[in-house]
Protein backbone atom coordinates (compact mmCIF):
# COMPACT_ATOMS: atom_id res chain seq x y z
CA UNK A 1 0.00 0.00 0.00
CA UNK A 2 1.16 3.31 -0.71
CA UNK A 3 3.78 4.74 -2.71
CA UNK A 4 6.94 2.70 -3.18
CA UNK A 5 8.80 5.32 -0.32
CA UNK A 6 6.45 4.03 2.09
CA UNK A 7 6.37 0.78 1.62
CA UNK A 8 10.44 0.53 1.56
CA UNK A 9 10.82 -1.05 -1.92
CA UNK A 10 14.62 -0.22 -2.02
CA UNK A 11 15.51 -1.43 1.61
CA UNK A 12 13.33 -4.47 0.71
CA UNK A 13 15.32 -5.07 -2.40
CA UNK A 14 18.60 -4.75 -0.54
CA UNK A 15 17.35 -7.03 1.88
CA UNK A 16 17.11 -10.02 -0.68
CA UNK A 17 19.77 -8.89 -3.00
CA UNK A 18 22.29 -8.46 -0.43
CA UNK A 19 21.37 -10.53 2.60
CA UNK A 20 23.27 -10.30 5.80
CA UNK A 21 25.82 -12.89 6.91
CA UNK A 22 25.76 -13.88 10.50
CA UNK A 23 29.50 -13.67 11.96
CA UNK A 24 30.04 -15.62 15.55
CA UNK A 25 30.85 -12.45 18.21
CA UNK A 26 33.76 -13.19 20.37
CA UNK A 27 31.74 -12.87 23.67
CA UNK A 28 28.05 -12.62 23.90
CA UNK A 29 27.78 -9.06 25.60
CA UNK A 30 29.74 -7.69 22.64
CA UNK A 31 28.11 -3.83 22.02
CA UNK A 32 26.12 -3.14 18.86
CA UNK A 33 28.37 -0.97 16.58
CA UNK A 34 28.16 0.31 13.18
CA UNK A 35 30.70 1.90 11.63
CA UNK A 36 28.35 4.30 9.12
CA UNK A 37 24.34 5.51 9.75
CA UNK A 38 22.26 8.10 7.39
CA UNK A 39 19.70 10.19 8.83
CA UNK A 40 17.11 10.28 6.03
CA UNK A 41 15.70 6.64 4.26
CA UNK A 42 15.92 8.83 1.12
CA UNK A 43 19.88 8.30 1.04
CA UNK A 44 21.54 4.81 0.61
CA UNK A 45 24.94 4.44 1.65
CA UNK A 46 26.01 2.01 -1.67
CA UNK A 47 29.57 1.89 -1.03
CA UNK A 48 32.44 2.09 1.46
CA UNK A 49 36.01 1.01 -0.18
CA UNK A 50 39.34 2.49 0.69
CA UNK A 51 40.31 5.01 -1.86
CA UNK A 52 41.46 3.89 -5.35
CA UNK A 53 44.34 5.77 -6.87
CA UNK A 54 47.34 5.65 -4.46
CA UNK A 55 45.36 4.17 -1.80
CA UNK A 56 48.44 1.97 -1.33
CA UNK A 57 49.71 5.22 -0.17
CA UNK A 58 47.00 6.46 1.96
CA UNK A 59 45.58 3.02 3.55
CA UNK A 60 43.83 6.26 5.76
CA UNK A 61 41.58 7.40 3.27
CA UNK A 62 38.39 5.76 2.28
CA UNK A 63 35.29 6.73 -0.14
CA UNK A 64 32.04 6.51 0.66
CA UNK A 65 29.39 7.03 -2.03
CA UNK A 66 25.87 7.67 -1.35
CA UNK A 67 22.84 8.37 -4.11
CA UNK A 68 19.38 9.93 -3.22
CA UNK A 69 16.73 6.70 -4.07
CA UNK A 70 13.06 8.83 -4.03
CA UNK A 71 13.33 11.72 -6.34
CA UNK A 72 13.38 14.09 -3.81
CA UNK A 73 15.51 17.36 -2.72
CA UNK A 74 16.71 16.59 1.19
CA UNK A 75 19.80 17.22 3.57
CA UNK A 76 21.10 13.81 5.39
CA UNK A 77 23.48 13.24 8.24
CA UNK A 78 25.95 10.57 7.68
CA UNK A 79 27.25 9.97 10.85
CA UNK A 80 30.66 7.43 11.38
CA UNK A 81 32.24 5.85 14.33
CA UNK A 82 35.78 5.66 12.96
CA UNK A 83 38.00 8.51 14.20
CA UNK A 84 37.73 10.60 10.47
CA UNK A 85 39.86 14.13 10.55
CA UNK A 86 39.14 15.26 7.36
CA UNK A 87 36.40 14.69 4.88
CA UNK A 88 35.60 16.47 1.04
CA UNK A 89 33.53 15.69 -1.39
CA UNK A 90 35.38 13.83 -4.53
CA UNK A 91 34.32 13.39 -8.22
CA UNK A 92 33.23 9.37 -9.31
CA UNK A 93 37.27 9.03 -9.83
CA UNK A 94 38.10 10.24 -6.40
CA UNK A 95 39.57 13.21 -6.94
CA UNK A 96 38.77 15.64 -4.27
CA UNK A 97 36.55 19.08 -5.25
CA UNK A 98 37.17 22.17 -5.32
CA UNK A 99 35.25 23.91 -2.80
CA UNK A 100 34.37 20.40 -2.32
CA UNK A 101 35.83 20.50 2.11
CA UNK A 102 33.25 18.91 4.45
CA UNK A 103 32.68 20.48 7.99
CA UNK A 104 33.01 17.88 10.84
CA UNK A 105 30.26 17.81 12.88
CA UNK A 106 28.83 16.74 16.37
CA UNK A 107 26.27 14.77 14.37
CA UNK A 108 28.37 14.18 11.73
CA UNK A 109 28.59 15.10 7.72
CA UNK A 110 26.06 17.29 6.00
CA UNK A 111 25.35 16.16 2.71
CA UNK A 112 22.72 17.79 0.23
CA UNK A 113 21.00 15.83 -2.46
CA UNK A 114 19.00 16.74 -5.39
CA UNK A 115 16.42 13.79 -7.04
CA UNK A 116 18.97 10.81 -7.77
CA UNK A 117 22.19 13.18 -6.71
CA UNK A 118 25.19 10.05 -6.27
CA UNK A 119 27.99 11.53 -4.18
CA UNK A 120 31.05 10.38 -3.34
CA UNK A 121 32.88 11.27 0.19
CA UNK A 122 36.65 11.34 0.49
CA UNK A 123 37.21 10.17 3.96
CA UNK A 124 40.69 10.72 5.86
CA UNK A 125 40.57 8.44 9.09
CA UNK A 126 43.23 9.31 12.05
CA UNK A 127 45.50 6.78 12.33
């Protein structure tokens, strides 16, 4: 029922497509953690892979690419739990923008995204 934003057709379609794999914890009080989170169900976080071009370099530097999924205009939050010290927006070959520097937040990144907007976030982690 509803349109295909309310009824969650791309989570759903994640869900089968890419199904989560159980992984034995070390200890069964281990604390939930996730390493990445997005504030609006508009945004899916597609990819997180360490950055490609002299990444052998920079094993502290990681892209994460993100793409607005419902045709709309909205501002996200992508918050992260790794220690990141500097983030900037990058073109599709991971080059970093001009004008492209991220502010580091208390809730995280703010990212804007027009209908279908795919962006790509140059992430440098402290080592």
């Amino acid at each position: 029922a509803g349109s295909f934003q309310e009824a969650g057709v791309i989570q759903q379609a994640y869900n089968l497509n890419f199904p989560l794999h159980v992984v034995p914890a070390s200890c069964a009080q281990c604390p939930a953690w996730s390493a990445f989170s997005v504030s609006s169900p508009a945004i899916v976080l597609e990819t997180v892979k360490q950055a490609g071009a002299g990444a052998e370099d920079r094993p502290e530097a990681l892209v994460v690419r993100l793409y607005e999924a419902h045709g709309s205009t909205v501002t996200a939050w992508l918050h992260t739990s790794l220690p990141v010290k500097e983030a900037m927006l990058c073109d599709l070959l991971e080059r970093p923008l001009a004008q492209g520097r991220l502010r580091l937040e208390q809730r995280g990144l703010r990212l804007s995204f027009r209908p279908f907007r795919v962006l790509s976030v140059l992430l440098l982690r402290s080592c």
